[in-house]
C-alpha atoms as a PDB file:
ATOM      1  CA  UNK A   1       0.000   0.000   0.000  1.00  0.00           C
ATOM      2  CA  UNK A   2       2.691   2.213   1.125  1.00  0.00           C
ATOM      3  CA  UNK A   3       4.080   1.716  -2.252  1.00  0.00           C
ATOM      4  CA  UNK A   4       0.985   2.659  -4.424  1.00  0.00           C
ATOM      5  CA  UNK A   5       0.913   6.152  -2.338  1.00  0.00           C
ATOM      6  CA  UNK A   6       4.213   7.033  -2.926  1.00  0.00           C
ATOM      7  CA  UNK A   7       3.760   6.253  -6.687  1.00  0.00           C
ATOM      8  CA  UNK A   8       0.599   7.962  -6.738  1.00  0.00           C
ATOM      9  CA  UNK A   9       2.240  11.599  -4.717  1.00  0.00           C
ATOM     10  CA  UNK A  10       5.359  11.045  -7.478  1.00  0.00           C
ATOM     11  CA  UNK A  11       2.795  11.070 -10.356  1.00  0.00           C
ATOM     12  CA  UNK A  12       1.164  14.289  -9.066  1.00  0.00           C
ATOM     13  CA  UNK A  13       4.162  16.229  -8.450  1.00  0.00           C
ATOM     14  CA  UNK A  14       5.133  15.386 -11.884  1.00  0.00           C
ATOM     15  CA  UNK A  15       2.011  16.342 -13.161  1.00  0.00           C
ATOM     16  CA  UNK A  16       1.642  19.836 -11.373  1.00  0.00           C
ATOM     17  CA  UNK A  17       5.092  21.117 -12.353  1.00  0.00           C
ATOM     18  CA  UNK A  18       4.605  19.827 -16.056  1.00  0.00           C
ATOM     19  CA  UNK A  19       1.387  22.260 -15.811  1.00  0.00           C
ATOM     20  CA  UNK A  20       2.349  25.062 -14.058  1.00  0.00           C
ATOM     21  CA  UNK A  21       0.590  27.283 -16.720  1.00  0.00           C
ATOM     22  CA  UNK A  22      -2.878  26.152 -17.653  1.00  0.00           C
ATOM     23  CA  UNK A  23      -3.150  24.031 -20.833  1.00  0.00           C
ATOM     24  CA  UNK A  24      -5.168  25.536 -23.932  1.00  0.00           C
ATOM     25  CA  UNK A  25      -8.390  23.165 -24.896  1.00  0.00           C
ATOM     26  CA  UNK A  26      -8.617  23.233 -29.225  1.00  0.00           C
ATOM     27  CA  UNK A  27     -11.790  22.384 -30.550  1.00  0.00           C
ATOM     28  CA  UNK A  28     -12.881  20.043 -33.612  1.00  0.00           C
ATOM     29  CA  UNK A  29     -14.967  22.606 -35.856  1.00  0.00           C
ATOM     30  CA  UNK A  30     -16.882  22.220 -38.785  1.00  0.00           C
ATOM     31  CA  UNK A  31     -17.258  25.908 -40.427  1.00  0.00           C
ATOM     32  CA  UNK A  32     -13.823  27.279 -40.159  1.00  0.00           C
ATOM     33  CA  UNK A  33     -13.125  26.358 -43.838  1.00  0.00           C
ATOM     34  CA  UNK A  34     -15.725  29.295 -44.952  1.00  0.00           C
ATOM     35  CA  UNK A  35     -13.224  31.823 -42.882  1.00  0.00           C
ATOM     36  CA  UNK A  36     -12.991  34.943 -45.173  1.00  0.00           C
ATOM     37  CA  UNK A  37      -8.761  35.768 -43.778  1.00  0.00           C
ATOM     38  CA  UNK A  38      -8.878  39.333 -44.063  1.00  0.00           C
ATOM     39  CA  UNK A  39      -7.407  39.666 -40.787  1.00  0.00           C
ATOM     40  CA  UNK A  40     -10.496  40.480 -38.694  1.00  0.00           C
ATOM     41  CA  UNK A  41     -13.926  38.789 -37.554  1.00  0.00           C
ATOM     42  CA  UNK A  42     -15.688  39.431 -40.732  1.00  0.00           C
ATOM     43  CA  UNK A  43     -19.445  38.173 -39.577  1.00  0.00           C
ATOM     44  CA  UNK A  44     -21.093  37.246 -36.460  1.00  0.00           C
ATOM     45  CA  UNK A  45     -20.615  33.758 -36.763  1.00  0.00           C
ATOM     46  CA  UNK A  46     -17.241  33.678 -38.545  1.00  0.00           C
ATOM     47  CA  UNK A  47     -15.103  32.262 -35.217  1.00  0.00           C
ATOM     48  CA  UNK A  48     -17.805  31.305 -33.423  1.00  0.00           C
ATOM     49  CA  UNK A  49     -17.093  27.317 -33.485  1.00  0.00           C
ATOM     50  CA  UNK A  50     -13.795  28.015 -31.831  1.00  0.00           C
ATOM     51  CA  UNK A  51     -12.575  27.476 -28.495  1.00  0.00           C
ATOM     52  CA  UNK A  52     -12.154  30.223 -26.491  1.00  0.00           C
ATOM     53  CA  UNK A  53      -9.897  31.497 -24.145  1.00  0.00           C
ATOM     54  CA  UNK A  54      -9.007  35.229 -22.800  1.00  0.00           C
ATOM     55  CA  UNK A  55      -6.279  36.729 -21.372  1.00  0.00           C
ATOM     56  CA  UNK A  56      -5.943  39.680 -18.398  1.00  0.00           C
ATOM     57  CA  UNK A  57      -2.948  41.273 -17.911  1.00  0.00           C
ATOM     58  CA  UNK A  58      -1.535  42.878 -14.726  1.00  0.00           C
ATOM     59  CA  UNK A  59      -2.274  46.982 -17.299  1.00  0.00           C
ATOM     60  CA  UNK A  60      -5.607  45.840 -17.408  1.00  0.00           C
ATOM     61  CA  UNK A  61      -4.874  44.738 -21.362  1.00  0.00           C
ATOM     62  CA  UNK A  62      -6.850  41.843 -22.337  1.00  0.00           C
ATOM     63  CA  UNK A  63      -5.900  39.216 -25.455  1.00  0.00           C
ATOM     64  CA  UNK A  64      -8.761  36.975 -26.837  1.00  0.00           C
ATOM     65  CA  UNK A  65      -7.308  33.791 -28.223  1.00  0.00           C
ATOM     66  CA  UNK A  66      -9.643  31.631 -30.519  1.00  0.00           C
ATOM     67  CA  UNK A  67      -8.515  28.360 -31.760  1.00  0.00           C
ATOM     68  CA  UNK A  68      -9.898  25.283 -33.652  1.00  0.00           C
ATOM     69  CA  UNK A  69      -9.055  22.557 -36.221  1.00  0.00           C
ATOM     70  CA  UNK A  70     -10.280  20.937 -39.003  1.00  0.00           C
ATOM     71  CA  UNK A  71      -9.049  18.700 -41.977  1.00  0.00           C
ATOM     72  CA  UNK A  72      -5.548  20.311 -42.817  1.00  0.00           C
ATOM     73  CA  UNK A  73      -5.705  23.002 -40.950  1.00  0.00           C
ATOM     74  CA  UNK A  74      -5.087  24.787 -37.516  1.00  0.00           C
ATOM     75  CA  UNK A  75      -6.547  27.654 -36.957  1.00  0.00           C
ATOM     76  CA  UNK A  76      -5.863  30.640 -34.678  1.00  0.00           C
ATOM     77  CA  UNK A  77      -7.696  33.885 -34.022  1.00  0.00           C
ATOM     78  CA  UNK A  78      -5.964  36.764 -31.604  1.00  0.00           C
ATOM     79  CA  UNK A  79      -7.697  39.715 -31.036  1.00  0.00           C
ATOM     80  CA  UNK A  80      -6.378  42.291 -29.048  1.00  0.00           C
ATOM     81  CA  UNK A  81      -9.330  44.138 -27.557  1.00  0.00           C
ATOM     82  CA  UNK A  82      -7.825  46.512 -25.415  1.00  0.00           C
ATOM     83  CA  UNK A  83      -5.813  48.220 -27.849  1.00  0.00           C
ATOM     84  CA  UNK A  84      -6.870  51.379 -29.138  1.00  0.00           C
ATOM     85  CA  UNK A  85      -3.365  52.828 -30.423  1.00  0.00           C
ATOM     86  CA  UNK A  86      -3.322  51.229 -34.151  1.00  0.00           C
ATOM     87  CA  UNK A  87       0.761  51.297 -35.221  1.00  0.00           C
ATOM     88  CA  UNK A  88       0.524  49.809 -38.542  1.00  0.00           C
ATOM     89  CA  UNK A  89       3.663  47.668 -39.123  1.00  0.00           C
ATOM     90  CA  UNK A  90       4.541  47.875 -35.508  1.00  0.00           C
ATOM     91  CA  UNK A  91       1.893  45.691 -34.040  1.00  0.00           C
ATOM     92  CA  UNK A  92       2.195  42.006 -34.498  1.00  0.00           C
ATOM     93  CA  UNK A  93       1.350  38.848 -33.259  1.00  0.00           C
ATOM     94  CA  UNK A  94       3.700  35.792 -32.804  1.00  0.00           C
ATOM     95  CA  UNK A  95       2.191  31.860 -32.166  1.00  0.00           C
ATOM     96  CA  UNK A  96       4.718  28.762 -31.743  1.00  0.00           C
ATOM     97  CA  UNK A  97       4.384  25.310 -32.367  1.00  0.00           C
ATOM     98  CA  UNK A  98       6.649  22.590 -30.248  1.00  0.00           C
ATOM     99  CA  UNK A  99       4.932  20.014 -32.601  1.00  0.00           C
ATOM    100  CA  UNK A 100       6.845  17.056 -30.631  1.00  0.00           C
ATOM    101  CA  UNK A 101       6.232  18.948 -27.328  1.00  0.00           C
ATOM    102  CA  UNK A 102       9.583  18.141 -26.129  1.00  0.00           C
ATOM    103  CA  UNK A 103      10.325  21.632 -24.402  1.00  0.00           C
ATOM    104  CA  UNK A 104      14.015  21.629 -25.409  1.00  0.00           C
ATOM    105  CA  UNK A 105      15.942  24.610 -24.210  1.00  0.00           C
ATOM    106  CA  UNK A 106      17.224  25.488 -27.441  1.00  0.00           C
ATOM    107  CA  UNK A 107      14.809  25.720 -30.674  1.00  0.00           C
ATOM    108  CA  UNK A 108      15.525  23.027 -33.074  1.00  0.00           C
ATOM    109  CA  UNK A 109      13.584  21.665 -35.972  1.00  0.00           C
ATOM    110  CA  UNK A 110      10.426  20.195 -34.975  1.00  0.00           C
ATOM    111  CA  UNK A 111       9.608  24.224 -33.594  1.00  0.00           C
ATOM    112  CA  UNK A 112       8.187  26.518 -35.317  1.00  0.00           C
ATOM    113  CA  UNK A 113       7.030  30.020 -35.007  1.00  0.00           C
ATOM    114  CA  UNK A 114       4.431  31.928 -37.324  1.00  0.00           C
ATOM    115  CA  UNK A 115       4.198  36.134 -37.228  1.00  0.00           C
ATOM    116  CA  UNK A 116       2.469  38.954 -38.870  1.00  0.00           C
ATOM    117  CA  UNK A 117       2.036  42.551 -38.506  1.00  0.00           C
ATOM    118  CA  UNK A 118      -0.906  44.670 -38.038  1.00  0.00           C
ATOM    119  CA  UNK A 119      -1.823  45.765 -41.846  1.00  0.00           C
ATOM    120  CA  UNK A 120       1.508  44.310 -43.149  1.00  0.00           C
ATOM    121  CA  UNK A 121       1.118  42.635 -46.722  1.00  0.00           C
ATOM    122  CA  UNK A 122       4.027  39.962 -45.692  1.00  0.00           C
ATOM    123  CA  UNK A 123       4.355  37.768 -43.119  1.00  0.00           C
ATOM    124  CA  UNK A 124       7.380  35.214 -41.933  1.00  0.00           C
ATOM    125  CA  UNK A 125       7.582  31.543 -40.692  1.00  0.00           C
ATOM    126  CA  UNK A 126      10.355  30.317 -38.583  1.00  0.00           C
ATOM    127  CA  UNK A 127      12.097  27.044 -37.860  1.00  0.00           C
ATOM    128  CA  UNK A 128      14.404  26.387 -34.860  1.00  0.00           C
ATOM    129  CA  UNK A 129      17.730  25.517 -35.494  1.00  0.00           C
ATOM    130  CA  UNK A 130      19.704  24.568 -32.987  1.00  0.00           C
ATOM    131  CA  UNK A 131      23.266  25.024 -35.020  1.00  0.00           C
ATOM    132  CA  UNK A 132      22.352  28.817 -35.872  1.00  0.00           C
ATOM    133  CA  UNK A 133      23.394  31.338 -33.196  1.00  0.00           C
ATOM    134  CA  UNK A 134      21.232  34.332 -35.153  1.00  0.00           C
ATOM    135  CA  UNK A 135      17.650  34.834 -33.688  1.00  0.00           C
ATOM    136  CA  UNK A 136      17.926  33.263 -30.513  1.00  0.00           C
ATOM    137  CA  UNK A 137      18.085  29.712 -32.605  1.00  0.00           C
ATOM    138  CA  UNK A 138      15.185  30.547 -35.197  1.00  0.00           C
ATOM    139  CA  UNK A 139      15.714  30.697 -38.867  1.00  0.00           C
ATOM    140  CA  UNK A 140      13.526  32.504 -41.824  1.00  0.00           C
ATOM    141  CA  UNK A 141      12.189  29.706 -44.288  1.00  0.00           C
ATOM    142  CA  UNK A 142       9.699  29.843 -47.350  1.00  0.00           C
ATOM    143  CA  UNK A 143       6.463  30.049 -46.460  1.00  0.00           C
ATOM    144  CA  UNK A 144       4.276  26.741 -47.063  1.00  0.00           C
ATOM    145  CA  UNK A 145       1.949  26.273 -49.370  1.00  0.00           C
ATOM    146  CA  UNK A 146      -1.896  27.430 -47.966  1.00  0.00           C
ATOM    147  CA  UNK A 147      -0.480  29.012 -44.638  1.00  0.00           C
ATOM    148  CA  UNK A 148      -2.037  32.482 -43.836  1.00  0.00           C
ATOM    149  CA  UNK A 149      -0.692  34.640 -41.604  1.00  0.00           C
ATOM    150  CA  UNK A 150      -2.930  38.605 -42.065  1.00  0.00           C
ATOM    151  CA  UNK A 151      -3.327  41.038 -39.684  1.00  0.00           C
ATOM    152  CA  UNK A 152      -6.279  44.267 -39.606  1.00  0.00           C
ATOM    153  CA  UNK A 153      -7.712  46.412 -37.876  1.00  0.00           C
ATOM    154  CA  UNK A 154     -11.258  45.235 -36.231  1.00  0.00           C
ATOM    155  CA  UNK A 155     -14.847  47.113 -37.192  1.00  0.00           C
ATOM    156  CA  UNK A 156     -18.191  46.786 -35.841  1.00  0.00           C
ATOM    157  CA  UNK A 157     -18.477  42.828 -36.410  1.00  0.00           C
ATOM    158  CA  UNK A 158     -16.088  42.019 -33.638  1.00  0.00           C
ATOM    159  CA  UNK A 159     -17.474  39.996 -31.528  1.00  0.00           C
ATOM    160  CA  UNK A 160     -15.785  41.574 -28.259  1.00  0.00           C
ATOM    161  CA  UNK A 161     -15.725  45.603 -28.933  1.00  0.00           C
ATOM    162  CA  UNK A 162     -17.225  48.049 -31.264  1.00  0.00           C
ATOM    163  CA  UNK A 163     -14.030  49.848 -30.715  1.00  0.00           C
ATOM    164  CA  UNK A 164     -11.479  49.441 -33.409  1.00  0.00           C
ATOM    165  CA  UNK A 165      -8.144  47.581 -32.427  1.00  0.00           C
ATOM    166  CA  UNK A 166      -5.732  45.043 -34.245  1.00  0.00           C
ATOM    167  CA  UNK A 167      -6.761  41.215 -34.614  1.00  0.00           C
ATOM    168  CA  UNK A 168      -5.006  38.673 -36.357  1.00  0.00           C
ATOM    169  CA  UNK A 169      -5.726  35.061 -38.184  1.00  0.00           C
ATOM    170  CA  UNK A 170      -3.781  32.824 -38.761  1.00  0.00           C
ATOM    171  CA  UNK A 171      -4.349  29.268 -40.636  1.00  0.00           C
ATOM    172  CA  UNK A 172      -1.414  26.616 -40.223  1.00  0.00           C
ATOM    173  CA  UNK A 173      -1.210  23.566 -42.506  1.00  0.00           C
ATOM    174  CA  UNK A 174      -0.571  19.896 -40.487  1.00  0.00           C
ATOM    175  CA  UNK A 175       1.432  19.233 -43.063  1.00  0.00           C
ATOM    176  CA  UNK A 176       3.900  20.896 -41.706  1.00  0.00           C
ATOM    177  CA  UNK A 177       3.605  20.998 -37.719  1.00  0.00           C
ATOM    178  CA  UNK A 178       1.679  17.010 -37.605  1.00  0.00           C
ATOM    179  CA  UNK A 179      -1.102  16.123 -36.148  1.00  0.00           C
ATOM    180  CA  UNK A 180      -0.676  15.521 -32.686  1.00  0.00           C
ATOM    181  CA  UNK A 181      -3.478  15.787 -29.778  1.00  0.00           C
ATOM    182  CA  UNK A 182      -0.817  18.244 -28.203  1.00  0.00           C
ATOM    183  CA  UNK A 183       1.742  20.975 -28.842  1.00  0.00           C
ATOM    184  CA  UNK A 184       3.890  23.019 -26.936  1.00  0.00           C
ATOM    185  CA  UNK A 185       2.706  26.236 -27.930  1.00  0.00           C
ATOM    186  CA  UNK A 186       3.194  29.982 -27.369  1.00  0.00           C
ATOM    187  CA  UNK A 187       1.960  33.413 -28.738  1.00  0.00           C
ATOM    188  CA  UNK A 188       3.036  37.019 -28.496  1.00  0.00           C
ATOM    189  CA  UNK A 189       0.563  39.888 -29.256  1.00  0.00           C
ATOM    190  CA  UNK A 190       2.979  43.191 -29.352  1.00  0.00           C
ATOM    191  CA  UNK A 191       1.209  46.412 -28.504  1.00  0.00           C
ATOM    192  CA  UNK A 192       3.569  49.538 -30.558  1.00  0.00           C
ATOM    193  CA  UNK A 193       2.158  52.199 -28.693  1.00  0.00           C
ATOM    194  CA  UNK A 194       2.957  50.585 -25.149  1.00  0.00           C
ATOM    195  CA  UNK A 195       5.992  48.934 -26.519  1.00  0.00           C
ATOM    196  CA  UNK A 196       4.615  45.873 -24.690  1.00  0.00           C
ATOM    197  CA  UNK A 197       4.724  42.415 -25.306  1.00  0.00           C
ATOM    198  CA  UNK A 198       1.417  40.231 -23.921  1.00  0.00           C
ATOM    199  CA  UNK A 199       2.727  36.667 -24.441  1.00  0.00           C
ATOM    200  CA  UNK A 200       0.847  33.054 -23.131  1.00  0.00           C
ATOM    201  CA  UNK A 201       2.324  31.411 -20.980  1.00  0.00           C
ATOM    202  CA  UNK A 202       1.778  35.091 -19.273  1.00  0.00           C
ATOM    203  CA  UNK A 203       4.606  37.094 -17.730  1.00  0.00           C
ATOM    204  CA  UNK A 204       7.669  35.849 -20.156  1.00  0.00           C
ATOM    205  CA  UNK A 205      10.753  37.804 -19.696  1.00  0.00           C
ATOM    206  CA  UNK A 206      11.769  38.799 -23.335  1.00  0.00           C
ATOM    207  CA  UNK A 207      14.801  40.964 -24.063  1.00  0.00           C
ATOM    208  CA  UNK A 208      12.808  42.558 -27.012  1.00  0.00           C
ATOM    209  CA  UNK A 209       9.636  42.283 -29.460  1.00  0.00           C
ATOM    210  CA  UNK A 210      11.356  40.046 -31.265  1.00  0.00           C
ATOM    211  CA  UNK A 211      12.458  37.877 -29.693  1.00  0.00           C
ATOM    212  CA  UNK A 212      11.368  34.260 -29.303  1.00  0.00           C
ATOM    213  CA  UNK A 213      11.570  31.989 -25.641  1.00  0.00           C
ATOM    214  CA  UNK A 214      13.067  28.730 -25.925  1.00  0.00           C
ATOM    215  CA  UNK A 215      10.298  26.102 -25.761  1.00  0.00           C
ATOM    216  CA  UNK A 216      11.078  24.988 -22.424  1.00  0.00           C
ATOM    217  CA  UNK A 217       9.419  27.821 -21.283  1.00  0.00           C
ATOM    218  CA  UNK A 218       6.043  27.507 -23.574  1.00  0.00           C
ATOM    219  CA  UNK A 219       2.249  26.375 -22.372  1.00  0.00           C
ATOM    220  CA  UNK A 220       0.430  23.789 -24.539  1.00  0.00           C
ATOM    221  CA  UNK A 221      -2.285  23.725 -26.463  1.00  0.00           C
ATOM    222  CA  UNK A 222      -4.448  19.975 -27.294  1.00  0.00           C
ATOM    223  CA  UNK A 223      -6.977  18.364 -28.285  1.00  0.00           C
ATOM    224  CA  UNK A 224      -9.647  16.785 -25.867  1.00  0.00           C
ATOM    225  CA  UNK A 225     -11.000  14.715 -27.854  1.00  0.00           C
ATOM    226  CA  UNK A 226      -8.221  12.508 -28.528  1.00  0.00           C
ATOM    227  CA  UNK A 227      -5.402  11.311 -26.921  1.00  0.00           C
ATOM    228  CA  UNK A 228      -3.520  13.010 -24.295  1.00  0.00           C
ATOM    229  CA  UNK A 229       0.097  13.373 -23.094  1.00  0.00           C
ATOM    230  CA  UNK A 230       2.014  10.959 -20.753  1.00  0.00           C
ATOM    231  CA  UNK A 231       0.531  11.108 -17.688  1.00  0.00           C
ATOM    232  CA  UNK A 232      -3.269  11.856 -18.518  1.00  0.00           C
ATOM    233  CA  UNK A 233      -5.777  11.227 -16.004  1.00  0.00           C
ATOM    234  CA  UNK A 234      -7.409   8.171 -18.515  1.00  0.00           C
ATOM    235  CA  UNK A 235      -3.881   6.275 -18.201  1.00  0.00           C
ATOM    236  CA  UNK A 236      -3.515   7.537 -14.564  1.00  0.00           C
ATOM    237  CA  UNK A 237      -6.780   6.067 -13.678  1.00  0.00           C
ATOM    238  CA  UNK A 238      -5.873   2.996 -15.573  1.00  0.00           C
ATOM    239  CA  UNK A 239      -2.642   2.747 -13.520  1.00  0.00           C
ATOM    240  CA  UNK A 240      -4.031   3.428  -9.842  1.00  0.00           C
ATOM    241  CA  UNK A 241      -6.894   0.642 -10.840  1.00  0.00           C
ATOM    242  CA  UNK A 242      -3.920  -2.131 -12.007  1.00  0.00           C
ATOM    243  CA  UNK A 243      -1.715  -0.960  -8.901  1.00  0.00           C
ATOM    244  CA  UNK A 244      -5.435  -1.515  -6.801  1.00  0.00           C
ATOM    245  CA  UNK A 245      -6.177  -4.890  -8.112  1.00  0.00           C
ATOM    246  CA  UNK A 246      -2.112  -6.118  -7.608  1.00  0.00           C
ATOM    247  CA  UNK A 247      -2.223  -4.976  -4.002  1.00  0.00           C
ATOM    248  CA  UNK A 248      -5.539  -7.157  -3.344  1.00  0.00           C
ATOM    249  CA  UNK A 249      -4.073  -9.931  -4.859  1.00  0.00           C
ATOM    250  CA  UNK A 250      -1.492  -9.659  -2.169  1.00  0.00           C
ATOM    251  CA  UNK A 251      -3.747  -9.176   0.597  1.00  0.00           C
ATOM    252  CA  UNK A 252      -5.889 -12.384  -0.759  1.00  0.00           C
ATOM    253  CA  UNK A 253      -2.354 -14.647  -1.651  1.00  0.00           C
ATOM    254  CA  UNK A 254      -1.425 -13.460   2.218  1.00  0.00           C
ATOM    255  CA  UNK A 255      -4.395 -14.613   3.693  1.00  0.00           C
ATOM    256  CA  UNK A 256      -4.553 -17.692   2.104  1.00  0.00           C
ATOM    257  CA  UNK A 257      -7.789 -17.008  -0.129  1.00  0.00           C
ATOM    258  CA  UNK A 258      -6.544 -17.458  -3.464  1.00  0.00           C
ATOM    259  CA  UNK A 259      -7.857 -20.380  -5.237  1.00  0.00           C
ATOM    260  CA  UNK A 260      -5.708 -22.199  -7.987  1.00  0.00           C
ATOM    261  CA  UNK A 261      -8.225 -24.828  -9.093  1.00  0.00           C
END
């Protein structure tokens, strides 16, 4: 018995330090391939079969993150409601993918980081590289084929404020980051006029704008309808049951009640 607690107490303390920040729930959705991506919520139902999570920060900003997949696709919708200073070309939005969520301390291939700026007609995708020492590990590569990355400023159809502010969508092919029912994952919303950075996991220290955290330090964001990471509660139920039944055996073998015949 004494053996199934301490297993059970070393499972938890694994489990609360591997999610210190709170883990991002991504919906299966069924409309998101009729998104118009001009960089804004278009239509009162546009993002609505997205998952939905919002951000406070200790300024009082606020960041609403929408996500979702289906077929191909990932799909990603930051809106930054709070801010009312537009700087086009200044204001951009980052999102990572640790598409083997392996939280290495150095980028290296299987990472990869998507950005955009507020009205900008280009955008840029980056892989890690662990043998470059330019851009804190993270080099510039082609684009792939049906990513969007487009940034705008919001109107009257945003679903959050009447007040106009910069929102960005973003559509990420599985061809390139897998499908996997989880990611490390990470996004940066940059406000020009504050010269802030609002980044989940919250509170990041980041020497500038530009500059991307190792994935050690990212959150996650998965799927809950399929699989989960190492150390799920479905496995970790299966696991306390087995542990159960072995200990009653022993009780039952010690007591002489186990019948062979």
């Amino acid at each position: 018995m004494l053996l199934c607690a301490s297993l059970f107490l070393l499972i938890f303390s694994g489990f609360s330090i591997a999610y210190a920040f709170e883990p991002i729930p991504i919906t299966v959705s069924g409309t998101l391939d009729k998104i118009i991506f001009d960089g804004k919520w278009t239509h009162e139902f546009e993002w609505k079969a997205s998952s939905l999570n919002t951000y406070s920060y200790d300024d009082e900003q606020q960041i609403v993150l929408r996500s979702a997949h289906q077929g191909d696709f990932v799909y990603i919708f930051l809106d930054a409601i709070t801010d009312y200073h537009l700087d086009e070309l200044n204001d951009h939005a980052v999102i990572c993918f640790d598409t083997k969520n392996d939280k290495t301390a150095i980028p290296n291939s299987d990472d990869y980081c998507f950005m955009t700026w507020l009205k900008g007609k280009d955008n840029s995708v980056y892989n890690g590289n662990e043998t470059s020492l330019s851009d804190n590990y993270f080099q510039k590569i082609s684009n792939p084929i049906d990513f969007v990355g487009i940034s705008a400023i919001s109107d009257t159809n945003d679903r959050y404020t009447p007040i106009p502010h910069p929102s960005y969508e973003f559509r990420i092919p599985t061809d390139l980051i897998g499908r996997k029912s989880v990611y490390g994952f990470y996004f940066l919303v940059y406000d020009g006029h504050l010269k802030k950075s609002y980044t989940y996991p919250e509170n990041i220290k980041l020497e500038n704008s530009n500059t991307i955290p190792n994935p050690n330090v990212w959150g996650e964001i998965y799927s809950p309808d399929k699989s989960l990471p190492e150390f799920d509660l479905p496995i970790l139920s299966l696991f306390l049951s087995t542990m159960l039944i072995v200990y009653l055996t022993q009780v039952k073998m010690r007591n002489g009640k186990i019948n062979y015949k």
